[in-house]
PDB file of N, CA and C in Angstrom:
ATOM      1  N   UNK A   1      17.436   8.289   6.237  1.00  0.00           N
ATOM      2  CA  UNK A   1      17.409   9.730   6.068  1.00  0.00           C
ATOM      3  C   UNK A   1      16.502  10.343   7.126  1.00  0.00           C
ATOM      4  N   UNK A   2      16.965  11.280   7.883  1.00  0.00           N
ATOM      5  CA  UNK A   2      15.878  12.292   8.870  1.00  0.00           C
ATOM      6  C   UNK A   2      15.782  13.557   8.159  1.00  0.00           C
ATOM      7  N   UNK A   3      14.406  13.922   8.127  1.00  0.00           N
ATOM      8  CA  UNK A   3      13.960  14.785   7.774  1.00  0.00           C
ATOM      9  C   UNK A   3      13.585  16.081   9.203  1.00  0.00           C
ATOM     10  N   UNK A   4      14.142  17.261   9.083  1.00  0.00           N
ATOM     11  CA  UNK A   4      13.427  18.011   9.804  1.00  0.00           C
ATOM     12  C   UNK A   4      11.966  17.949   9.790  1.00  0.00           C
ATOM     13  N   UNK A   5      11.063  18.610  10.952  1.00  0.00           N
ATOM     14  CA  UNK A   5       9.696  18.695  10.935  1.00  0.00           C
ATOM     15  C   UNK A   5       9.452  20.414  10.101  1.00  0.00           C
ATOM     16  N   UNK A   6      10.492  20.922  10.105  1.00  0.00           N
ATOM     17  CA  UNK A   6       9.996  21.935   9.394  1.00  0.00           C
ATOM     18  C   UNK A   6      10.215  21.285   7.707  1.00  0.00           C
ATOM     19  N   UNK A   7      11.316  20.516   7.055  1.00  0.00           N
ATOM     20  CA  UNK A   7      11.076  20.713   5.913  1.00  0.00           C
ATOM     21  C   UNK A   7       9.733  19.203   5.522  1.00  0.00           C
ATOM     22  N   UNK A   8       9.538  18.462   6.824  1.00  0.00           N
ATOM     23  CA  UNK A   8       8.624  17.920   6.283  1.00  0.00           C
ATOM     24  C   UNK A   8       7.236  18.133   6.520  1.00  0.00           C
ATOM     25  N   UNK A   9       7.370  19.465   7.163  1.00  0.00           N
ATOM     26  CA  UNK A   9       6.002  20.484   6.768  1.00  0.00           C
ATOM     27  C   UNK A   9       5.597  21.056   5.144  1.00  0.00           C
ATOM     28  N   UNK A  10       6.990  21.139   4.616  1.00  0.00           N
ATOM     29  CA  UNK A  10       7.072  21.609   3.005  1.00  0.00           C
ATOM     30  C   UNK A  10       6.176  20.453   2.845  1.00  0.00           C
ATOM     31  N   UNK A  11       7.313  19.249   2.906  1.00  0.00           N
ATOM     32  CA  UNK A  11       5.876  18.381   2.108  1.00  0.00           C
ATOM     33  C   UNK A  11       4.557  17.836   2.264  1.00  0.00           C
ATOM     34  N   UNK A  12       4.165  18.257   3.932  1.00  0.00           N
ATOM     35  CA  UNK A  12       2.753  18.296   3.832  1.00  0.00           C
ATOM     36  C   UNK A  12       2.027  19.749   3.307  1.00  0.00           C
ATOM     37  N   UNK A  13       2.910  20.457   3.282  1.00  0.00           N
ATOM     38  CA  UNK A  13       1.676  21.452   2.047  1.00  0.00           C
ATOM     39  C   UNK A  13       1.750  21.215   0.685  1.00  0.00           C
ATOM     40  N   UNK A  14       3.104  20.584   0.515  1.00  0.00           N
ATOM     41  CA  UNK A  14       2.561  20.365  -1.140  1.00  0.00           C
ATOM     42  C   UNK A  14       1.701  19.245  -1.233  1.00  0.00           C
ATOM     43  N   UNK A  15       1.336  18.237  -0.159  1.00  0.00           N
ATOM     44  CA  UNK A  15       0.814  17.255  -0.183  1.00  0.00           C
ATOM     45  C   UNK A  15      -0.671  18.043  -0.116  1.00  0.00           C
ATOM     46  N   UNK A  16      -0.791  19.053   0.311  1.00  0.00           N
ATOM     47  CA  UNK A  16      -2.587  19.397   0.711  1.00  0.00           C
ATOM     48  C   UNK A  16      -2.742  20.298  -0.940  1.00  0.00           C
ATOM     49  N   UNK A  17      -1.818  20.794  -1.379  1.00  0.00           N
ATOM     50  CA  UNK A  17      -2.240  21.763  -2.352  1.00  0.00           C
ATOM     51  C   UNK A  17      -2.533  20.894  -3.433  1.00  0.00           C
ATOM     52  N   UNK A  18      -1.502  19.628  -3.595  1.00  0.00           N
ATOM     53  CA  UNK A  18      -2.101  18.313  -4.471  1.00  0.00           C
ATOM     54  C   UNK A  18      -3.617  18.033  -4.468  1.00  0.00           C
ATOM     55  N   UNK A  19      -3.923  17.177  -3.134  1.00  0.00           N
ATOM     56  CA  UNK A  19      -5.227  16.711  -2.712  1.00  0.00           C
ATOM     57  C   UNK A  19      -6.459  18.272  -2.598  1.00  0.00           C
ATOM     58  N   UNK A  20      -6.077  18.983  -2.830  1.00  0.00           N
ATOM     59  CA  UNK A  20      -7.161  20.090  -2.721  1.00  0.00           C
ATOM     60  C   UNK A  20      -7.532  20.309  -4.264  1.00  0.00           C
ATOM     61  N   UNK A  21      -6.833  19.876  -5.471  1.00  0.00           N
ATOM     62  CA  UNK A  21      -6.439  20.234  -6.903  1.00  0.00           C
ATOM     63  C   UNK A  21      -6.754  18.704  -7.632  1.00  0.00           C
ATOM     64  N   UNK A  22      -6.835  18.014  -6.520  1.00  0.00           N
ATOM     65  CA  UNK A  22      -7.150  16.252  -7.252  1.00  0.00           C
ATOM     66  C   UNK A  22      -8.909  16.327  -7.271  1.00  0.00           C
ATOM     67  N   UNK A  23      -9.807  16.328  -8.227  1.00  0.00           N
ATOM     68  CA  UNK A  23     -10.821  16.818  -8.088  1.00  0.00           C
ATOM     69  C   UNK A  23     -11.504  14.966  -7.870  1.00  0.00           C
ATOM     70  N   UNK A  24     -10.793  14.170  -8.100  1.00  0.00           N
ATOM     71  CA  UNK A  24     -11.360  12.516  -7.986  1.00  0.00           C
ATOM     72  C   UNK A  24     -10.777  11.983  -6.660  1.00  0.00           C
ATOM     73  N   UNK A  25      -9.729  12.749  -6.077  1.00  0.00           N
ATOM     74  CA  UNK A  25      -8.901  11.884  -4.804  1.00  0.00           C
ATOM     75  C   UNK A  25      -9.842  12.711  -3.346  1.00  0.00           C
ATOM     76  N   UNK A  26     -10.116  14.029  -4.075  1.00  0.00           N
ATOM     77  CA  UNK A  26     -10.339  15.497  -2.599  1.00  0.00           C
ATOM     78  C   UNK A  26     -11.607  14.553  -2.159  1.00  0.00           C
ATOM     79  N   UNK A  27     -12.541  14.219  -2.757  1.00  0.00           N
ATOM     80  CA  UNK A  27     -14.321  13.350  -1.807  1.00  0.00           C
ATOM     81  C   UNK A  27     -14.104  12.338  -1.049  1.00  0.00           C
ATOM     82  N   UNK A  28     -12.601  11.171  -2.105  1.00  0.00           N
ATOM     83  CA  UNK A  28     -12.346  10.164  -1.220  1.00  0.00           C
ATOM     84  C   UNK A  28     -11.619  10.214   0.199  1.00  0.00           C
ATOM     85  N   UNK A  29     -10.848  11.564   0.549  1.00  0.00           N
ATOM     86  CA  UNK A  29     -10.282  11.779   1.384  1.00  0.00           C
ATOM     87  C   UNK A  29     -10.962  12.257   2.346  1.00  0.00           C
ATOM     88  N   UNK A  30     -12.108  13.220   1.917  1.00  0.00           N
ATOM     89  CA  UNK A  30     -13.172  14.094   2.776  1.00  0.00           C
ATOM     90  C   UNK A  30     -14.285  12.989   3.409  1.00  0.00           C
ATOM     91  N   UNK A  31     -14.204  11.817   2.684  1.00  0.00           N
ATOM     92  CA  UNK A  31     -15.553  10.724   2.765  1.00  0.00           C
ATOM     93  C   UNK A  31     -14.693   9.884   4.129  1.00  0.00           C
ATOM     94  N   UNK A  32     -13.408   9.929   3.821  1.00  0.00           N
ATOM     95  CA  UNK A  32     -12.610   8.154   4.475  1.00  0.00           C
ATOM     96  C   UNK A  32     -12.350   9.274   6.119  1.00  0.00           C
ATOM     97  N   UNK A  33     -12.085  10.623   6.303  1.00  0.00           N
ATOM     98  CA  UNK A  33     -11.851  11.342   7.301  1.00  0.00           C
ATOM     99  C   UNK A  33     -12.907  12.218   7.966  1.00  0.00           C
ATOM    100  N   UNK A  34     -13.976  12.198   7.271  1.00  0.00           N
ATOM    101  CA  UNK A  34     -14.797  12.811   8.135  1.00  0.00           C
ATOM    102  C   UNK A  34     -14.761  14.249   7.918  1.00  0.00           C
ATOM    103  N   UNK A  35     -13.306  14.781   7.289  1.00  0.00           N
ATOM    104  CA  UNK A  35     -13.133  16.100   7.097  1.00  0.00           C
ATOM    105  C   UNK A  35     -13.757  17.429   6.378  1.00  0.00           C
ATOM    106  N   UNK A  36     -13.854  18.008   6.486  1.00  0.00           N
ATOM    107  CA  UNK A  36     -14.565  19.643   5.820  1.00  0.00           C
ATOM    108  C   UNK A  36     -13.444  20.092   5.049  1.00  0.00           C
ATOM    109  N   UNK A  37     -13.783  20.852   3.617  1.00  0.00           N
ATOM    110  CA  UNK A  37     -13.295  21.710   2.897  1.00  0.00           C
ATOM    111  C   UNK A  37     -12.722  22.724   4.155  1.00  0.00           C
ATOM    112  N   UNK A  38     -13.271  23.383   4.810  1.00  0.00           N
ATOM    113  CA  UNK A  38     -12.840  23.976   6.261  1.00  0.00           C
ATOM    114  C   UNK A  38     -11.698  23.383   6.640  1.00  0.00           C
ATOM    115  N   UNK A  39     -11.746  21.864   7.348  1.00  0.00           N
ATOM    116  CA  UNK A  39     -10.993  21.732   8.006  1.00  0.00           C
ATOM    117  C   UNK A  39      -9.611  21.918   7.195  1.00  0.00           C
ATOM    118  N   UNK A  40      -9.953  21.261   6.064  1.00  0.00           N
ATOM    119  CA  UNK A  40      -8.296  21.132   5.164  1.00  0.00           C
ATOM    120  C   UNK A  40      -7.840  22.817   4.749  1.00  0.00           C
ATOM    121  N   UNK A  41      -8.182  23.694   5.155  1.00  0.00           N
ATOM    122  CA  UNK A  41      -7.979  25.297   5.398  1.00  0.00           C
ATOM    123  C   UNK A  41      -7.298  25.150   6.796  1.00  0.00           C
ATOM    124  N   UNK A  42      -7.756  24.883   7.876  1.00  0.00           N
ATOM    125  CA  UNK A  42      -7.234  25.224   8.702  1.00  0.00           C
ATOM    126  C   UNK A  42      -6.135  24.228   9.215  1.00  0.00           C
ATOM    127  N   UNK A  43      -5.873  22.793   8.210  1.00  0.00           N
ATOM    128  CA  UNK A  43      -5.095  22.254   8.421  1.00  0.00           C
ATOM    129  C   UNK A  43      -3.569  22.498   8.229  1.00  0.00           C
ATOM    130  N   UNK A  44      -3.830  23.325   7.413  1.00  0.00           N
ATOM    131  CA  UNK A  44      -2.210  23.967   6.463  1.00  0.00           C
ATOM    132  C   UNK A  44      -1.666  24.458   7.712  1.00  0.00           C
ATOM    133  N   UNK A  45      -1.895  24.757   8.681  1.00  0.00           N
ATOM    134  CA  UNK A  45      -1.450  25.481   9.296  1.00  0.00           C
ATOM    135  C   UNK A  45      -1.069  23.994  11.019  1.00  0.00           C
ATOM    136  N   UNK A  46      -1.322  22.829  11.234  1.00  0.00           N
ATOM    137  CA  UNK A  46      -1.598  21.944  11.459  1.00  0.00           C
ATOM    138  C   UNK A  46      -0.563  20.619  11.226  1.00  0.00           C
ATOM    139  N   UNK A  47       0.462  20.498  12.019  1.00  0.00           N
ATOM    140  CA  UNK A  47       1.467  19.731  11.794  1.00  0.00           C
ATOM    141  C   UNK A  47       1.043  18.210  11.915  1.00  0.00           C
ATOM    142  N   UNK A  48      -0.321  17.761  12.593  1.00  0.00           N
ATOM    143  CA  UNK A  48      -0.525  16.481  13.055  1.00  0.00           C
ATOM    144  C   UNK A  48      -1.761  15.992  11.475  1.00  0.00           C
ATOM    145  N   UNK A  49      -2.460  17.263  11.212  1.00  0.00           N
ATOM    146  CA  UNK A  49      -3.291  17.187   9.944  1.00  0.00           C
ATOM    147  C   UNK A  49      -2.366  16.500   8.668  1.00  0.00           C
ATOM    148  N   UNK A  50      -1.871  17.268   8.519  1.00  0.00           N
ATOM    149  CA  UNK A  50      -0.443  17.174   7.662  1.00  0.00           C
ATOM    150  C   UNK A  50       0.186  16.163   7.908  1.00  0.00           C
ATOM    151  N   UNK A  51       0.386  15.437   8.407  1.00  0.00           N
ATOM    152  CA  UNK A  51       1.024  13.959   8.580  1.00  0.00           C
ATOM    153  C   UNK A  51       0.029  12.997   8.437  1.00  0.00           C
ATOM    154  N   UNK A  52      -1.207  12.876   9.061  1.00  0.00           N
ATOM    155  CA  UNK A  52      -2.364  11.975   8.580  1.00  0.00           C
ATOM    156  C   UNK A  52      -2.660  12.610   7.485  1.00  0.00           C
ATOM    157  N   UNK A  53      -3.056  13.437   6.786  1.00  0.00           N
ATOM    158  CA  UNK A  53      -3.211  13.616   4.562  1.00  0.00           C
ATOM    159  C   UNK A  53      -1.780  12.874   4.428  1.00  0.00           C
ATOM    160  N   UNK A  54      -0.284  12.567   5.005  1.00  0.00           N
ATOM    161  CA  UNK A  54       0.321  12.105   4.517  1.00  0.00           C
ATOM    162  C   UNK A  54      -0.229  10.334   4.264  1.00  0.00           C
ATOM    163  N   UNK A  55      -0.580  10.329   5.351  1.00  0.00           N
ATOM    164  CA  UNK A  55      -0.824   8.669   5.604  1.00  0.00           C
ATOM    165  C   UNK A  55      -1.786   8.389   4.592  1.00  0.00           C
ATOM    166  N   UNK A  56      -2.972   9.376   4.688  1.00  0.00           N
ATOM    167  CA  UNK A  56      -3.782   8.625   3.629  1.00  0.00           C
ATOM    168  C   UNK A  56      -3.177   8.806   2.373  1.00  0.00           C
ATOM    169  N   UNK A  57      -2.142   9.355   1.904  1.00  0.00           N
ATOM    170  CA  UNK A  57      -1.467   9.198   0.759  1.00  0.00           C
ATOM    171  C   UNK A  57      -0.554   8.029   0.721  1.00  0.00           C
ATOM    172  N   UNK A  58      -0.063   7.354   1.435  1.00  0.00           N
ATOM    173  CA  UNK A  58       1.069   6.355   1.450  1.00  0.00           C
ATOM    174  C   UNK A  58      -0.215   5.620   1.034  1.00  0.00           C
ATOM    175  N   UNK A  59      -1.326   5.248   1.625  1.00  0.00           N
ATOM    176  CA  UNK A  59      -2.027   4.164   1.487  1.00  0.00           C
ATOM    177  C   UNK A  59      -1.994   2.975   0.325  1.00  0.00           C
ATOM    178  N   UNK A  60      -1.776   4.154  -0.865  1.00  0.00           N
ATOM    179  CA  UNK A  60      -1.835   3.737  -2.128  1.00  0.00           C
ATOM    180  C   UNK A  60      -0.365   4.354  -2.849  1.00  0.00           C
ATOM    181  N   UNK A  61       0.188   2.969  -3.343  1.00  0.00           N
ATOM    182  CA  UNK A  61       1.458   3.526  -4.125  1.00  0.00           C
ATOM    183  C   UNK A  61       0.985   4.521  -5.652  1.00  0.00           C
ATOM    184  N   UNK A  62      -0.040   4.309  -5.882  1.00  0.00           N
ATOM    185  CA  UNK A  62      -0.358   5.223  -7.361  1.00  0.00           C
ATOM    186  C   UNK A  62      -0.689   6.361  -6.965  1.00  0.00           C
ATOM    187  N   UNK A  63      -1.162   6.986  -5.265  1.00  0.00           N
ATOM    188  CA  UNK A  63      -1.256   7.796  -5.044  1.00  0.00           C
ATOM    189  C   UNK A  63      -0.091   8.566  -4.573  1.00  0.00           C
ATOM    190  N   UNK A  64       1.026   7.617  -4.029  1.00  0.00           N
ATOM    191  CA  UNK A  64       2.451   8.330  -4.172  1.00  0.00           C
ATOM    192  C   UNK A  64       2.636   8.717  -4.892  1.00  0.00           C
ATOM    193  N   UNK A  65       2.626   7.853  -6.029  1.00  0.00           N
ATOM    194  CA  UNK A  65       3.384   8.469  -6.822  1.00  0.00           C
ATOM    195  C   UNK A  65       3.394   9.635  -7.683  1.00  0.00           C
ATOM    196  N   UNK A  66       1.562   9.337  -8.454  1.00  0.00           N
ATOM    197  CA  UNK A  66       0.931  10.818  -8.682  1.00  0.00           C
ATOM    198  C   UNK A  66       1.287  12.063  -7.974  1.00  0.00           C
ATOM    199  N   UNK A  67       1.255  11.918  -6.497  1.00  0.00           N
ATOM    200  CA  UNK A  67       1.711  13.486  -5.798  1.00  0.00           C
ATOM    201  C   UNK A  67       3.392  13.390  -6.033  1.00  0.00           C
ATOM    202  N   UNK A  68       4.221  12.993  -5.825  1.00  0.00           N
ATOM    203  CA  UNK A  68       5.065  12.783  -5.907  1.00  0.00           C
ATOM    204  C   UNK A  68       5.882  13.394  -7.495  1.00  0.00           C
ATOM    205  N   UNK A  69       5.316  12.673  -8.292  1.00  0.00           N
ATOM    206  CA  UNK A  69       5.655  13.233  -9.613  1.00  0.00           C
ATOM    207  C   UNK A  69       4.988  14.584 -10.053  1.00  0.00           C
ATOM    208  N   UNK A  70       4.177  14.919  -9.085  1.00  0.00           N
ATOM    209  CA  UNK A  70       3.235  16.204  -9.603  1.00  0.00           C
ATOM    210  C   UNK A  70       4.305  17.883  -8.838  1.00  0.00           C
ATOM    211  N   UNK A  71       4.936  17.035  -7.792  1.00  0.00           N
ATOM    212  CA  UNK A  71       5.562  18.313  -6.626  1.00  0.00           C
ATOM    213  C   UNK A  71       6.931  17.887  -7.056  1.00  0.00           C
ATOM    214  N   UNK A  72       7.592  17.071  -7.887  1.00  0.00           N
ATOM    215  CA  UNK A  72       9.206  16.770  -8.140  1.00  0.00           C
ATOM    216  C   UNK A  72       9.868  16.354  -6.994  1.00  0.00           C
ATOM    217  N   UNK A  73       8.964  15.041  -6.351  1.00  0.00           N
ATOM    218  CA  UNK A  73       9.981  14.863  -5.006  1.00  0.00           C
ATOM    219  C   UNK A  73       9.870  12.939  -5.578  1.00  0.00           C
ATOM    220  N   UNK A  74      11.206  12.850  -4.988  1.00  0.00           N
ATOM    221  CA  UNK A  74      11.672  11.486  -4.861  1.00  0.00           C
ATOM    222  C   UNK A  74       9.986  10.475  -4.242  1.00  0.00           C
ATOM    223  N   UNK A  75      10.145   9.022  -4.448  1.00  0.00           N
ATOM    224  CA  UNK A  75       8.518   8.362  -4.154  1.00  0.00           C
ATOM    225  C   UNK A  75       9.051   8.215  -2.700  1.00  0.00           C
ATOM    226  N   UNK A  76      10.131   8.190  -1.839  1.00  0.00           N
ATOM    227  CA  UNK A  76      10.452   8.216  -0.435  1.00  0.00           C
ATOM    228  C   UNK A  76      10.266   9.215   0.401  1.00  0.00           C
ATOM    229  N   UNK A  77      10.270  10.530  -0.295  1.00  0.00           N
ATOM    230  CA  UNK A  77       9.967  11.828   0.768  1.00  0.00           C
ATOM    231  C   UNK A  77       8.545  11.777   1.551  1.00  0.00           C
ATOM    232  N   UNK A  78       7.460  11.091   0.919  1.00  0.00           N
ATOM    233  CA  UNK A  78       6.380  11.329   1.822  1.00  0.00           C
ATOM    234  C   UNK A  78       6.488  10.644   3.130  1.00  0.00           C
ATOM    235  N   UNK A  79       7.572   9.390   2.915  1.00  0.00           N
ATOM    236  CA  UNK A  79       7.309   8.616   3.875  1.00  0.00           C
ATOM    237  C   UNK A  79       8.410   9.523   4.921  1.00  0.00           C
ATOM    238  N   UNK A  80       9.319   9.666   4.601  1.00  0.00           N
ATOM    239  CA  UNK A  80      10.678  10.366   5.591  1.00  0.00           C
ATOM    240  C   UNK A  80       9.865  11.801   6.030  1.00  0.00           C
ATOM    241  N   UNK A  81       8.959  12.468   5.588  1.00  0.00           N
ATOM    242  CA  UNK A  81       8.164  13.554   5.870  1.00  0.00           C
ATOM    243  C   UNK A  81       6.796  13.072   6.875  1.00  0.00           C
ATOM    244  N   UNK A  82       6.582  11.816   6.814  1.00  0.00           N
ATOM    245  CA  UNK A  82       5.539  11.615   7.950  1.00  0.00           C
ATOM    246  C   UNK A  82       5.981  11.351   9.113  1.00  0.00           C
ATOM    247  N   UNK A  83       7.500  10.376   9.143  1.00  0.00           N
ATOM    248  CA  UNK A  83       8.201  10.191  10.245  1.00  0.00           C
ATOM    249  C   UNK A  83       8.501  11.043  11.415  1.00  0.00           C
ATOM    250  N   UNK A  84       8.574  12.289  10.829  1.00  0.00           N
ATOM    251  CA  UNK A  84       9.487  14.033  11.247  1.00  0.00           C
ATOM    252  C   UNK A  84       8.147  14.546  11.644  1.00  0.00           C
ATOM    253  N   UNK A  85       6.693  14.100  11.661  1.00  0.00           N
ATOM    254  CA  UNK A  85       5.185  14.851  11.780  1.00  0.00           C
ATOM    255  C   UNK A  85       4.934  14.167  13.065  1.00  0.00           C
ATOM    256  N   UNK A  86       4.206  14.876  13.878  1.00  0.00           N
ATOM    257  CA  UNK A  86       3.676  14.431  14.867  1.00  0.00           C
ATOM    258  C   UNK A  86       2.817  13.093  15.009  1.00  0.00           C
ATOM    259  N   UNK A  87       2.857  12.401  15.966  1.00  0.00           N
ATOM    260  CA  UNK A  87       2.380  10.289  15.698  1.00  0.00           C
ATOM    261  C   UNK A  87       3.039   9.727  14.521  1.00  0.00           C
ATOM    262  N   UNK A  88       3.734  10.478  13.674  1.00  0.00           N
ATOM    263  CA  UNK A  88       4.938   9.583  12.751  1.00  0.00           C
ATOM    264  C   UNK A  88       6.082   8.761  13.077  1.00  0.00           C
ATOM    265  N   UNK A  89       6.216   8.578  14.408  1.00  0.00           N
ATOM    266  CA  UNK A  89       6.944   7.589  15.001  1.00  0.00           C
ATOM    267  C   UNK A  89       6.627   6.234  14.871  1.00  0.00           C
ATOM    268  N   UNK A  90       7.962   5.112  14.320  1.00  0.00           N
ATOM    269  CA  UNK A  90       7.131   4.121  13.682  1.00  0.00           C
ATOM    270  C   UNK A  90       7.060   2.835  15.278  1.00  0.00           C
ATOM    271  N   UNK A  91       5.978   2.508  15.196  1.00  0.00           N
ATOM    272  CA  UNK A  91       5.458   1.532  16.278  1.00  0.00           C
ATOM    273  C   UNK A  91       6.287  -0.299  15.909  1.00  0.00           C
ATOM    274  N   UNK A  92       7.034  -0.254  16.741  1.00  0.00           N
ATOM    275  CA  UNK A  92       7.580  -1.569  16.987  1.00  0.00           C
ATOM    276  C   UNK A  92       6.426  -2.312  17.837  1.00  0.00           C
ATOM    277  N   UNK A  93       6.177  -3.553  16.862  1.00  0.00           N
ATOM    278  CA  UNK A  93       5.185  -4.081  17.171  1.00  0.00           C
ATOM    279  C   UNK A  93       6.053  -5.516  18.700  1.00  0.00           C
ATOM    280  N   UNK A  94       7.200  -5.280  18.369  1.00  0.00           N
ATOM    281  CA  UNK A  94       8.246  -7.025  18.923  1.00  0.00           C
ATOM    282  C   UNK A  94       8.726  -6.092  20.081  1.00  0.00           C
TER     283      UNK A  94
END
């Protein structure tokens, strides 16, 4: 499945409005990135931000799935939505 970069911008904002509303996931994300309450403001707007909050969401399948079941999207859209984001191109290692 290809996802446009615009609709897999949809799902990096529902992915930030999740993690901004996860009051146990928002420190671990702010702690593991270095990031500011700030920055994740000015990320919404931020197509390459938005694809890394995707990544650190794939990290963990319970964290798929939680966002996932919280925004009504299939447990595959985050991944077909990081692909379509800027450095979401997947690296052939062979």
């Amino acid at each position: 499945m290809v996802m446009s970069q615009e609709s897999a911008e949809v799902v990096g904002l529902k992915a930030l409005g999740w993690m901004a509303g996860n009051e146990e996931l928002l420190p671990v994300f702010l702690g593991a990135t270095g990031a500011s309450e700030a920055d994740i403001r000015a990320g919404a707007s931020d197509p390459a931000f938005l694809g890394a909050l995707l990544d650190f969401i794939m990290m963990d399948d319970a964290w798929v799935k939680a966002f996932c079941d919280t925004a009504s999207l299939a447990y595959d859209q985050p991944m077909y939505a990081r692909t379509a984001l800027p450095g979401g191109d997947q690296v052939h290692w062979t």
